[in-house]
C-alpha atoms as a PDB file:
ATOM      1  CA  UNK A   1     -89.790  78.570 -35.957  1.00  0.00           C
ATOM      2  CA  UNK A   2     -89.527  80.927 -38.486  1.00  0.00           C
ATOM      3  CA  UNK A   3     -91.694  84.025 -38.292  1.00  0.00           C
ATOM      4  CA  UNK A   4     -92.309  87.059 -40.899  1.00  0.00           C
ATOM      5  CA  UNK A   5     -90.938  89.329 -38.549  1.00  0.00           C
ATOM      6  CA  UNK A   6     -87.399  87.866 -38.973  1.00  0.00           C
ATOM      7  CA  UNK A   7     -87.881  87.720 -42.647  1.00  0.00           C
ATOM      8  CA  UNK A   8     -88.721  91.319 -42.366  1.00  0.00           C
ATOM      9  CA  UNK A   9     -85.650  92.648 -40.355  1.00  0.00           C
ATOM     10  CA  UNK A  10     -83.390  90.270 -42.464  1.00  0.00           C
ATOM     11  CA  UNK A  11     -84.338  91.976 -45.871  1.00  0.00           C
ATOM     12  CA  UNK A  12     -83.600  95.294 -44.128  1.00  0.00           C
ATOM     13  CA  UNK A  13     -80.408  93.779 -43.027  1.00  0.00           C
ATOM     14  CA  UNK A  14     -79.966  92.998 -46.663  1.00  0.00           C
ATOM     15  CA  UNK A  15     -80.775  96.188 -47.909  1.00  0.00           C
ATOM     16  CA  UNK A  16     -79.350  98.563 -45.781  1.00  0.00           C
ATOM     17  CA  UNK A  17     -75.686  96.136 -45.419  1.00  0.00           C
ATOM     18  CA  UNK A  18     -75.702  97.365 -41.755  1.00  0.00           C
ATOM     19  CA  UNK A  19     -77.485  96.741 -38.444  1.00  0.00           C
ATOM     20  CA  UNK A  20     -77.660 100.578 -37.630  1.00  0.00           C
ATOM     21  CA  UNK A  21     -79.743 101.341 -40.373  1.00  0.00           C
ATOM     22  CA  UNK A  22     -81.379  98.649 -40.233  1.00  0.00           C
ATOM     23  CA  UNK A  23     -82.674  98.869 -37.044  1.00  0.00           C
ATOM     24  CA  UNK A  24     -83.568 102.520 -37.477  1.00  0.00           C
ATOM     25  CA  UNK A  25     -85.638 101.546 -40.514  1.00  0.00           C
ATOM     26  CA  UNK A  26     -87.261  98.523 -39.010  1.00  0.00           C
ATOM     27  CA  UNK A  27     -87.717 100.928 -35.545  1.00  0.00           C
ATOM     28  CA  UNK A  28     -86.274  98.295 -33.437  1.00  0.00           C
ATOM     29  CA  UNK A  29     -82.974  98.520 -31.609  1.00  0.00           C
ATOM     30  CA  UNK A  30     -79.787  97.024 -32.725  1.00  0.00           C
ATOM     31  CA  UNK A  31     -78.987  94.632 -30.137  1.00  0.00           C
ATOM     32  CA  UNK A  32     -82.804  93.624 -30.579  1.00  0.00           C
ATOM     33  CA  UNK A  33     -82.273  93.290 -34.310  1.00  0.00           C
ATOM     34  CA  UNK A  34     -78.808  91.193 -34.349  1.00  0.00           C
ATOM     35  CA  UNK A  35     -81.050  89.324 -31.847  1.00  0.00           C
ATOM     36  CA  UNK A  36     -83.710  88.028 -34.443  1.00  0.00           C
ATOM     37  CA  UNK A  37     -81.304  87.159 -37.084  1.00  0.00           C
ATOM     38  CA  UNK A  38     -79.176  84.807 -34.708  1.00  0.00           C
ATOM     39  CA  UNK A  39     -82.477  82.941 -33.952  1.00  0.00           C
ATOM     40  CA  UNK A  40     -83.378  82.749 -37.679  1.00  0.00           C
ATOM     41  CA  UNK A  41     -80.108  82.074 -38.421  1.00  0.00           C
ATOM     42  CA  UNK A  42     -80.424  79.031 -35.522  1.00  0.00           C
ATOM     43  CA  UNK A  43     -83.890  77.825 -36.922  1.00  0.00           C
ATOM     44  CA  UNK A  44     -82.332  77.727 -40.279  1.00  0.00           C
ATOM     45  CA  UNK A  45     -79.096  75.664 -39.001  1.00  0.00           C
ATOM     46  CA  UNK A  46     -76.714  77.966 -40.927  1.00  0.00           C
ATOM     47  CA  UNK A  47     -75.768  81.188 -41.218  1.00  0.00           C
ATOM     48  CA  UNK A  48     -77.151  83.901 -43.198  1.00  0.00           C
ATOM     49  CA  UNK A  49     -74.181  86.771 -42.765  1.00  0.00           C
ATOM     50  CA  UNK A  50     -70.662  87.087 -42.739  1.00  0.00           C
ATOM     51  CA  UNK A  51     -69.498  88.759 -40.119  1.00  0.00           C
ATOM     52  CA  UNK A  52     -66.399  91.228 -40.259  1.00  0.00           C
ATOM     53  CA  UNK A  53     -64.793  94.586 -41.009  1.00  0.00           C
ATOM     54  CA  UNK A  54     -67.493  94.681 -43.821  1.00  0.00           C
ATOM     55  CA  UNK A  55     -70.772  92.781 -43.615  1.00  0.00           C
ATOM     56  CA  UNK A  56     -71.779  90.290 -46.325  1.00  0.00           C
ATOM     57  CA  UNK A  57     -74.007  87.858 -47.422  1.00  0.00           C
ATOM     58  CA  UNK A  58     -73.135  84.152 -47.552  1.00  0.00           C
ATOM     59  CA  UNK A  59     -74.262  82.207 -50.539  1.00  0.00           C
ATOM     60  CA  UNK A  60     -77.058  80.399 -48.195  1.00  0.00           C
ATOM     61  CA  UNK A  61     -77.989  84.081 -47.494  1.00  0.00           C
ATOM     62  CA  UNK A  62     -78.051  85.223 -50.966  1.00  0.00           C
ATOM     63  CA  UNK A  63     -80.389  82.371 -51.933  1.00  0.00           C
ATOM     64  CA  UNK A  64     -82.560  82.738 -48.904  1.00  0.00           C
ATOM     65  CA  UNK A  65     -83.002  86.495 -49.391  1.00  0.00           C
ATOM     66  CA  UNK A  66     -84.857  86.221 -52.626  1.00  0.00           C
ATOM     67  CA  UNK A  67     -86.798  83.018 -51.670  1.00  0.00           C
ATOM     68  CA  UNK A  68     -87.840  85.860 -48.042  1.00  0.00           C
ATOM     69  CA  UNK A  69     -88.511  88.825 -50.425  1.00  0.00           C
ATOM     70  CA  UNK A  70     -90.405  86.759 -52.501  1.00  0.00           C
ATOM     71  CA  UNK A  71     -92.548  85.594 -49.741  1.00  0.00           C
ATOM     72  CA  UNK A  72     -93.301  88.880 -47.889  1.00  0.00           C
ATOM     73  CA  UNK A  73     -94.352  90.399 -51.239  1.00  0.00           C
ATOM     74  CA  UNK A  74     -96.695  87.965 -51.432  1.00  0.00           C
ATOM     75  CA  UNK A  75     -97.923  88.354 -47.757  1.00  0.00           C
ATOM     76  CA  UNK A  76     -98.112  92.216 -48.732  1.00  0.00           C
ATOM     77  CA  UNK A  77    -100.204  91.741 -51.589  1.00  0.00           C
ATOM     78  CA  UNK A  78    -102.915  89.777 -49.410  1.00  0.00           C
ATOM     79  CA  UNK A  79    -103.336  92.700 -47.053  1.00  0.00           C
ATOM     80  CA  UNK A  80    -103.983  94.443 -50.357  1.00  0.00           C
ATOM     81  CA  UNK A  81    -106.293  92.254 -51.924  1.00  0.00           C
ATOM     82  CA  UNK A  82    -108.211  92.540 -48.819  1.00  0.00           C
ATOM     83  CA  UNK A  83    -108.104  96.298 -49.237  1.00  0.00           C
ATOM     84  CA  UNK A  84    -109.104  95.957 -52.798  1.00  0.00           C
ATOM     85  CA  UNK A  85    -112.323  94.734 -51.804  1.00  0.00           C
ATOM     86  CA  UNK A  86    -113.661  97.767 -50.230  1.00  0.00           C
ATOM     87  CA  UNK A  87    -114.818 100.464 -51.708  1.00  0.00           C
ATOM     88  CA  UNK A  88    -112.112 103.268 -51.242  1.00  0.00           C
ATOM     89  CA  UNK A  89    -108.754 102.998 -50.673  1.00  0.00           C
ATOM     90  CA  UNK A  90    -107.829 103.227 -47.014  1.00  0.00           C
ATOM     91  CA  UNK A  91    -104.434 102.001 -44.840  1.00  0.00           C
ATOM     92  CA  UNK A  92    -101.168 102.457 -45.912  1.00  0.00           C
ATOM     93  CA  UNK A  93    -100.246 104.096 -49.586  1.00  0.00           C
ATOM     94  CA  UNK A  94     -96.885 103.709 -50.135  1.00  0.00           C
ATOM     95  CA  UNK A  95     -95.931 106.778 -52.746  1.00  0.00           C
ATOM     96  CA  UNK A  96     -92.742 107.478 -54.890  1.00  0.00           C
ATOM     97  CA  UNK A  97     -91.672 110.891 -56.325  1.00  0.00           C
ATOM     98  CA  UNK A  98     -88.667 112.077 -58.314  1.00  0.00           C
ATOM     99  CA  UNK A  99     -87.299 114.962 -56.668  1.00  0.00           C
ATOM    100  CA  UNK A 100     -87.897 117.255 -59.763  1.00  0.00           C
ATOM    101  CA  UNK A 101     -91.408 116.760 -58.949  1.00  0.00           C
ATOM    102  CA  UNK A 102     -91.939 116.455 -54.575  1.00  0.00           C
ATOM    103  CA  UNK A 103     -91.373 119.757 -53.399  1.00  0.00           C
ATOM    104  CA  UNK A 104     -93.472 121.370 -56.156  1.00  0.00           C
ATOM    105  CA  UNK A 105     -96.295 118.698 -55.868  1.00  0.00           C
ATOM    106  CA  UNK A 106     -96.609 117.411 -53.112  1.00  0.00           C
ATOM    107  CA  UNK A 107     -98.171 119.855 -50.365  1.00  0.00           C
ATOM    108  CA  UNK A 108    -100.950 120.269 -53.058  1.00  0.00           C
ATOM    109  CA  UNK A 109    -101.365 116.445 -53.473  1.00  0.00           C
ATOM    110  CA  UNK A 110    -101.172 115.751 -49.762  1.00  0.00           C
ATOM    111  CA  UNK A 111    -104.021 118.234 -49.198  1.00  0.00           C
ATOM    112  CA  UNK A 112    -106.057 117.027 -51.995  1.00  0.00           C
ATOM    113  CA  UNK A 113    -105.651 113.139 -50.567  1.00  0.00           C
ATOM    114  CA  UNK A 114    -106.709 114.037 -47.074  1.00  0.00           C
ATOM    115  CA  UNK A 115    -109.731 115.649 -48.437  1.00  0.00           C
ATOM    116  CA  UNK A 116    -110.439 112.250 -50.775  1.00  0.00           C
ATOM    117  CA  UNK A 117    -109.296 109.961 -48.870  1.00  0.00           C
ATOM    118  CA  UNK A 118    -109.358 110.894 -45.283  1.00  0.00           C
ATOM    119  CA  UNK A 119    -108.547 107.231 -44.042  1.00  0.00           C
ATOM    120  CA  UNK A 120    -105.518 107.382 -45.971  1.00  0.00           C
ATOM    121  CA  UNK A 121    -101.984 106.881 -44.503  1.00  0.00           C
ATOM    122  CA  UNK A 122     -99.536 108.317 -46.930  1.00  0.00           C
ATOM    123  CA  UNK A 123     -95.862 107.330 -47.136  1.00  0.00           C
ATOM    124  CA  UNK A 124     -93.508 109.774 -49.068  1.00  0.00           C
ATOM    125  CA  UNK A 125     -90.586 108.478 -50.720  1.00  0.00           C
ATOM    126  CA  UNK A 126     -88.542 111.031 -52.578  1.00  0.00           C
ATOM    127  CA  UNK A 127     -85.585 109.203 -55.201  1.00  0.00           C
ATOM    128  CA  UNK A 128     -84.440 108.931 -58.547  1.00  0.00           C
ATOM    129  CA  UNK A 129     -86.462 107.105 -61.312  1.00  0.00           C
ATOM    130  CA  UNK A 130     -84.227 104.000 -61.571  1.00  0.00           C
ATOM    131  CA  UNK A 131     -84.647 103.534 -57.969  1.00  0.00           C
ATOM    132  CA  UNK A 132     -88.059 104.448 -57.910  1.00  0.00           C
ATOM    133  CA  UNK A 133     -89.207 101.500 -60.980  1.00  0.00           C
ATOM    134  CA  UNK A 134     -86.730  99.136 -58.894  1.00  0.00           C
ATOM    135  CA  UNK A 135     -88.975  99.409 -55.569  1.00  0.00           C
ATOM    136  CA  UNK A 136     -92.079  99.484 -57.484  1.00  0.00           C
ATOM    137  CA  UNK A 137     -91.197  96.262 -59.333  1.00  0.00           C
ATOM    138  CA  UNK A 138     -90.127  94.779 -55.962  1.00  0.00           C
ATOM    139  CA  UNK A 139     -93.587  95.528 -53.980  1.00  0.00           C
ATOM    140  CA  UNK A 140     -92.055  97.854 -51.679  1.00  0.00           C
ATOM    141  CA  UNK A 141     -93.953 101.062 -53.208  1.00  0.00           C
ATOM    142  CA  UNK A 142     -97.183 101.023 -54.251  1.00  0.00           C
ATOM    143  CA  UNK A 143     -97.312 103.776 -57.188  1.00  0.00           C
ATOM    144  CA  UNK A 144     -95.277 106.545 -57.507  1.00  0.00           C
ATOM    145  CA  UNK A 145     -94.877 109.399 -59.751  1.00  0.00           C
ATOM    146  CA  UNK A 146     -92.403 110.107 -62.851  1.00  0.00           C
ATOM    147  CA  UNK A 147     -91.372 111.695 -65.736  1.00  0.00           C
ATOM    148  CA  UNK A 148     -93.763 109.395 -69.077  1.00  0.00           C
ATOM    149  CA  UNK A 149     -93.117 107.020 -70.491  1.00  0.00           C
ATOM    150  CA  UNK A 150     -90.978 104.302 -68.643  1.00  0.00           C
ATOM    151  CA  UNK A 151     -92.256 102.089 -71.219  1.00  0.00           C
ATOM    152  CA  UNK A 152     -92.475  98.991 -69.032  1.00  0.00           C
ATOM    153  CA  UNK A 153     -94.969  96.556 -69.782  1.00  0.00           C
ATOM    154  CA  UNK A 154     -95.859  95.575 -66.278  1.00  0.00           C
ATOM    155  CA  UNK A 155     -96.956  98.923 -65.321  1.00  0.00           C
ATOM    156  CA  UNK A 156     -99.816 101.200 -65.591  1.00  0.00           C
ATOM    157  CA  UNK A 157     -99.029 104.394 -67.055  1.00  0.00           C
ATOM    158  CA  UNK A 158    -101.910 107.206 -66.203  1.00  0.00           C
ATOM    159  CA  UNK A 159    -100.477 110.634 -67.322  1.00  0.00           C
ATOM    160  CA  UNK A 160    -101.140 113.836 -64.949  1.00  0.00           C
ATOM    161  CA  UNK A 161     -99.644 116.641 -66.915  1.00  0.00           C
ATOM    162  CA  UNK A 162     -97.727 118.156 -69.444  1.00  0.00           C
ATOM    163  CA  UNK A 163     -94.992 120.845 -68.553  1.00  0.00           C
ATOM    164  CA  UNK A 164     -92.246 122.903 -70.187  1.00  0.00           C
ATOM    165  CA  UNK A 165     -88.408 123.860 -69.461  1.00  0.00           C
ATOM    166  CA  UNK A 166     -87.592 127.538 -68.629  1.00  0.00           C
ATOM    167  CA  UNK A 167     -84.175 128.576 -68.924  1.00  0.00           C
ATOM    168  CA  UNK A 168     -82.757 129.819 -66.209  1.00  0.00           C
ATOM    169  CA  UNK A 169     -79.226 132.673 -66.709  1.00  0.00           C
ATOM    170  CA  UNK A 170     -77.829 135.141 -64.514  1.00  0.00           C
ATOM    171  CA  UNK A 171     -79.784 138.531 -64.425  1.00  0.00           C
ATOM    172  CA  UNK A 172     -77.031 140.333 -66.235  1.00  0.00           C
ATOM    173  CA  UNK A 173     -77.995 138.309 -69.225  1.00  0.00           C
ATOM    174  CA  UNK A 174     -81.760 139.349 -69.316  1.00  0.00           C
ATOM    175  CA  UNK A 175     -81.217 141.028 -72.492  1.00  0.00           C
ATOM    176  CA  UNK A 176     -79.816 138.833 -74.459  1.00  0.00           C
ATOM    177  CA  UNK A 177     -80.969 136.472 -76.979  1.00  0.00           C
ATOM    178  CA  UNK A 178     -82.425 133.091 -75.545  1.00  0.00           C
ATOM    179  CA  UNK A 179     -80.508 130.123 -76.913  1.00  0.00           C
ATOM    180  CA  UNK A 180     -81.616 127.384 -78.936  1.00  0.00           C
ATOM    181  CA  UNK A 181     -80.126 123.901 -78.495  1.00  0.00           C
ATOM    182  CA  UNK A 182     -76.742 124.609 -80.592  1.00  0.00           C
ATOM    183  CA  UNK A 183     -75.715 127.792 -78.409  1.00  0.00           C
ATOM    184  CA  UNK A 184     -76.515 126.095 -75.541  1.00  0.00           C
ATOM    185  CA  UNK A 185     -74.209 123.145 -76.350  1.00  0.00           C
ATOM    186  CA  UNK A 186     -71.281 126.201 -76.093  1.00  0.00           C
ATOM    187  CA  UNK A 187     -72.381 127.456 -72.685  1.00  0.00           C
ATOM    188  CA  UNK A 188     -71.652 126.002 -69.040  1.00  0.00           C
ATOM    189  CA  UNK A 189     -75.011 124.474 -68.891  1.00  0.00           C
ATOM    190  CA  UNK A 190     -74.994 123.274 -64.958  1.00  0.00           C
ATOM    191  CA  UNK A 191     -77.188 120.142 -64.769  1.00  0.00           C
ATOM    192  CA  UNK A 192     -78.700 117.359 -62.189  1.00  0.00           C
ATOM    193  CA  UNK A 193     -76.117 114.774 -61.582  1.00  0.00           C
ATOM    194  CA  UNK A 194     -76.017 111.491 -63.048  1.00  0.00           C
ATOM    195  CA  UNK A 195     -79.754 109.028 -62.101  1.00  0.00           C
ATOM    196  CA  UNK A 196     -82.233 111.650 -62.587  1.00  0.00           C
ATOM    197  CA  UNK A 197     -84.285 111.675 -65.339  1.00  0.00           C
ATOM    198  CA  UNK A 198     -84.142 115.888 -65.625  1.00  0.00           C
ATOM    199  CA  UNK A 199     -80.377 115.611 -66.759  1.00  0.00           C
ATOM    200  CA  UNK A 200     -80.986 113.616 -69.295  1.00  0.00           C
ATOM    201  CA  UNK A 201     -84.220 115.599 -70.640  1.00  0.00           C
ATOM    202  CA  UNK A 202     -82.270 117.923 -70.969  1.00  0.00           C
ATOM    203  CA  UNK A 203     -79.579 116.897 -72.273  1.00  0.00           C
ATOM    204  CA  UNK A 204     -81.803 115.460 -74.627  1.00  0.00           C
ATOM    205  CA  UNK A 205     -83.247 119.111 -76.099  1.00  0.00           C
ATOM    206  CA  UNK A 206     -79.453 120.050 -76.480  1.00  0.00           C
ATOM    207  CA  UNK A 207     -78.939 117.277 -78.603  1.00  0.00           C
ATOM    208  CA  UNK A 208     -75.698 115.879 -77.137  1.00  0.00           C
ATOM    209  CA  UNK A 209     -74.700 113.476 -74.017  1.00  0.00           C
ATOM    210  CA  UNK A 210     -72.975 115.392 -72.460  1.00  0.00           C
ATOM    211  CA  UNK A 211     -71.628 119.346 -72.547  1.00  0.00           C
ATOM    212  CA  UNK A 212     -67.609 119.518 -72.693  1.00  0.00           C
ATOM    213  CA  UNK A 213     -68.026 122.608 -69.972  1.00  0.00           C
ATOM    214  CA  UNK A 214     -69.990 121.560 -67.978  1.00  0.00           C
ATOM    215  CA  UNK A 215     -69.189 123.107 -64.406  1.00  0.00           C
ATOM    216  CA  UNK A 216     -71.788 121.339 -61.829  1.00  0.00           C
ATOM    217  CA  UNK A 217     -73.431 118.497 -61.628  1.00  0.00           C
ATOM    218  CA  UNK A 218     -75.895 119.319 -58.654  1.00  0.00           C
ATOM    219  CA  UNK A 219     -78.198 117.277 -56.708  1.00  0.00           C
ATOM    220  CA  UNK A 220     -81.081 119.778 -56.582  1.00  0.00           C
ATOM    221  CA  UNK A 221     -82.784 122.073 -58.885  1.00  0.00           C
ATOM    222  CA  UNK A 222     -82.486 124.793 -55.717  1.00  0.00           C
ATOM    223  CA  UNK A 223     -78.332 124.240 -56.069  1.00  0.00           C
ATOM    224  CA  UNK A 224     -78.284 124.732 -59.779  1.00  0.00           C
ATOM    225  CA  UNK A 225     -80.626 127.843 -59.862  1.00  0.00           C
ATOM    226  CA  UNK A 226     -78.418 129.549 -56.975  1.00  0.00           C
ATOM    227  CA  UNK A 227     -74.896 128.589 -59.163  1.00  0.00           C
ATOM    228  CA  UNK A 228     -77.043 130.494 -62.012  1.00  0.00           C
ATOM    229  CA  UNK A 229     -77.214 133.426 -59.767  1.00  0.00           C
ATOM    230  CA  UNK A 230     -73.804 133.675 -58.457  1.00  0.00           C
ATOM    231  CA  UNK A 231     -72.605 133.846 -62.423  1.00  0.00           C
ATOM    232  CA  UNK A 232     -71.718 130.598 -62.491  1.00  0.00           C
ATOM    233  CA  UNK A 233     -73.681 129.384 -65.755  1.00  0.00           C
ATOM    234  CA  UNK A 234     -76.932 128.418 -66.975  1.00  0.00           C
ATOM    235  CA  UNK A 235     -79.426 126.030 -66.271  1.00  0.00           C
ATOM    236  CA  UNK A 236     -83.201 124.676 -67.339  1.00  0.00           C
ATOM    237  CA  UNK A 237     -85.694 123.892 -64.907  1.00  0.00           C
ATOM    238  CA  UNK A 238     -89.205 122.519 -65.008  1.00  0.00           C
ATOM    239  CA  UNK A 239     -91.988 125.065 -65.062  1.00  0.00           C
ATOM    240  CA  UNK A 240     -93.530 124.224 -61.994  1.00  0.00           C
ATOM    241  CA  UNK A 241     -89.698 125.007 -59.879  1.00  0.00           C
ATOM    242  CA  UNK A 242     -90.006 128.348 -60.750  1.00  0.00           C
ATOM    243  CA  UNK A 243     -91.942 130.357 -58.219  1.00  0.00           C
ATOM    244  CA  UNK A 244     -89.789 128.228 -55.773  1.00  0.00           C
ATOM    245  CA  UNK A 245     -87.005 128.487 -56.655  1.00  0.00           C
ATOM    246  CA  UNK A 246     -86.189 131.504 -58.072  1.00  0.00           C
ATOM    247  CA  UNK A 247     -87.827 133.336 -55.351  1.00  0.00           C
ATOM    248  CA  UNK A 248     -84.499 134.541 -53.889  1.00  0.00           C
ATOM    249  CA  UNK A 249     -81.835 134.147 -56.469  1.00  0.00           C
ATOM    250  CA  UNK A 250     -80.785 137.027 -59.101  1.00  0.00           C
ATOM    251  CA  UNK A 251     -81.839 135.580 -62.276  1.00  0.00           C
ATOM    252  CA  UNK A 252     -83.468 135.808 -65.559  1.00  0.00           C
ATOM    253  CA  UNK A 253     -85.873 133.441 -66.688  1.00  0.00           C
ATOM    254  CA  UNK A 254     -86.622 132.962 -70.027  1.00  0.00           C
ATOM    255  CA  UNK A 255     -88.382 130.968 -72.777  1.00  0.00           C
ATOM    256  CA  UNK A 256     -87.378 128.863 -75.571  1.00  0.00           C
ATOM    257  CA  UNK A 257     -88.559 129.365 -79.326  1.00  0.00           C
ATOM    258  CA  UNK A 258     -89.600 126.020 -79.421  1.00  0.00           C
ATOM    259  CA  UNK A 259     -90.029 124.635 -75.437  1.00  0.00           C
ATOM    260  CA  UNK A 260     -89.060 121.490 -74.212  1.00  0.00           C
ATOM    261  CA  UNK A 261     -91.496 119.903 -72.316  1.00  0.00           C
ATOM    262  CA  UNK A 262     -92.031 116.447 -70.397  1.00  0.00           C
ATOM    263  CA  UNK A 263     -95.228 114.545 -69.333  1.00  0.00           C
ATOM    264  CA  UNK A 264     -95.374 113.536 -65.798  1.00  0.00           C
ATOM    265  CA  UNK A 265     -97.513 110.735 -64.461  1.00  0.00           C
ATOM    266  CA  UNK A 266     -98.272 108.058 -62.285  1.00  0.00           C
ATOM    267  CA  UNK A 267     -97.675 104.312 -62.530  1.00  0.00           C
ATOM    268  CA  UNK A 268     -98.228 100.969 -60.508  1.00  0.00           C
ATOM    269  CA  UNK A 269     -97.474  97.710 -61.097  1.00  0.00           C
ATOM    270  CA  UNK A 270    -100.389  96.238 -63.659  1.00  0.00           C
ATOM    271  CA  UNK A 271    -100.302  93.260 -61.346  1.00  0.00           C
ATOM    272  CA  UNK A 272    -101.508  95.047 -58.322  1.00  0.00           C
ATOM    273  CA  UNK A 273    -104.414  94.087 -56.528  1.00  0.00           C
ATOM    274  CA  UNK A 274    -105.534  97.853 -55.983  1.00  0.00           C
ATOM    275  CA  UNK A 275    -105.055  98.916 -59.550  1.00  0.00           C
ATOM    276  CA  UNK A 276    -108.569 100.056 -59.369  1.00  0.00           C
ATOM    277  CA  UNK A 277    -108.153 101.952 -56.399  1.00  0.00           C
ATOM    278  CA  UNK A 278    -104.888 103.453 -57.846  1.00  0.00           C
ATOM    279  CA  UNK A 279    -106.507 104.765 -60.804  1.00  0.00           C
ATOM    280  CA  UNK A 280    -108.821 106.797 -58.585  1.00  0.00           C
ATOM    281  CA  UNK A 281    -105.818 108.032 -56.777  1.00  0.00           C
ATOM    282  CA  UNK A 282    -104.554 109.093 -59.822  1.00  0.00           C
ATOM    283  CA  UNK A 283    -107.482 111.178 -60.731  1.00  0.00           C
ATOM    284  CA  UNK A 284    -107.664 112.923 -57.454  1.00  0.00           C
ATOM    285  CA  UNK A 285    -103.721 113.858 -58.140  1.00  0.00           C
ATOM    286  CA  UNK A 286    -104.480 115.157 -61.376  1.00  0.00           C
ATOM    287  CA  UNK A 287    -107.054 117.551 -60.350  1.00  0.00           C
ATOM    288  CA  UNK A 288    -104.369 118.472 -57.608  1.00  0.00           C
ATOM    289  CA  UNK A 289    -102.019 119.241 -59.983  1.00  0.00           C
ATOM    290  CA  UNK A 290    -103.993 121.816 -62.270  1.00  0.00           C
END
């Protein structure tokens, strides 16, 4: 017999392309995990894996992994149209947030959900936008919160905000004049690495894809800012990094003439059984926010 706790630990299998991880993320041990998919594999009559230096797939498994994921989305969106039918949003709440947005946002939207929603059980997870619309389309997030507009017509855009770019230089340059977009594009401007959204924002306001001296591609705003400070270049963050994370480095921060700015927001899948009780959510994060 097949049950949907194999199908579970299979698609972590699947994901993860190891047991290890696997069985840390489905909090079960390995021995226990390779376990479950030799019975599934058994019940099915053939096998799901190959087995060797590298672990892969079989075409059997390929095909049977998106008829599983299929299935357990649609098991997952039963427990939610039984949550839709009360009147506030309690249980699990699966939440996504770019990191150019969690460490900024969060403790003030955590706080604000716990007095809303007290019966909530929040589950943070912190990734890139591509990533983030990937999980969200697959069921395995509920909402999550980006950069507007992802322009994709099978989600709910509700905006939260509206913020600008500072630009961020080395204290010795204090006095100088700020840059607009064509000096910047002759500067090292050090910028996110490639998948978040930032980058390309602002690569967008200097008007080019990418700068020929560029020095760093970093994978946090806190990297870039203390690069900035050890006279490595310049940088632009979002508004709301600032008191962050320019608490303890030795730089400037500065304006633009005309300031770039992005609208962040929060989407769900327009599909979703607790679209209703999203929207609410997405009020209650908006008045964090402010």
């Amino acid at each position: 017999m097949i049950t949907l706790k194999q199908l579970r630990y299979f698609d972590a299998l699947a994901r993860q392309g190891h047991f290890g991880r696997a069985a840390e993320v489905s909090a079960i041990s390995q021995p226990a995990l390779s376990m479950q998919i030799r019975e599934l594999e058994e019940a099915l009559g053939a096998p799901l894996l190959e087995r060797g230096r590298q672990m892969r797939l079989t075409a059997f498994g390929e095909e049977f992994l998106a008829k599983a994921q299929a299935i357990l989305r649609q098991v997952d969106e039963l427990s939610d149209l039984a949550r839709a039918a009360r009147e506030r949003l309690v249980g699990r709440l699966r939440l996504g947030v770019i990191p150019t947005v969690a460490p900024y946002l969060l403790p003030r939207i955590v706080g604000r959900l716990t007095e809303t929603h007290p019966d909530l059980d929040l589950h943070i997870r912190e990734t890139v936008t591509p990533k983030l619309l990937a999980e969200l389309e697959e069921g395995r997030l509920d909402t999550a919160i980006v950069a507007l507009p992802v322009s994709e017509p099978s989600f709910i855009e509700a905006p939260l905000f509206t913020e600008s770019f500072v630009f961020v230089r080395p204290l010795a340059d204090a006095l100088l004049p700020v840059p607009g977009p064509e000096a910047l594009r002759e500067m090292r401007l050090l910028l996110l690495e490639e998948g978040h959204c930032f980058r390309d924002q602002a690569l967008s306001f200097c008007r080019m894809e990418r700068s020929p001296r560029e020095l760093l591609d970093g994978s946090s705003l806190s990297t870039l800012v203390q690069m900035v400070g050890a006279g490595l270049g310049v940088t632009l963050i979002p508004e709301m990094a600032v008191p962050v994370e320019t608490r303890s480095a030795r730089v400037d921060i500065a304006r633009f003439a005309v300031e770039p700015k992005r609208t962040i927001g929060m989407i769900w899948r327009r599909a979703s059984p607790l679209a209703r009780q999203l929207g609410e959510i997405s009020e209650a994060v908006r008045a964090a926010a402010q």
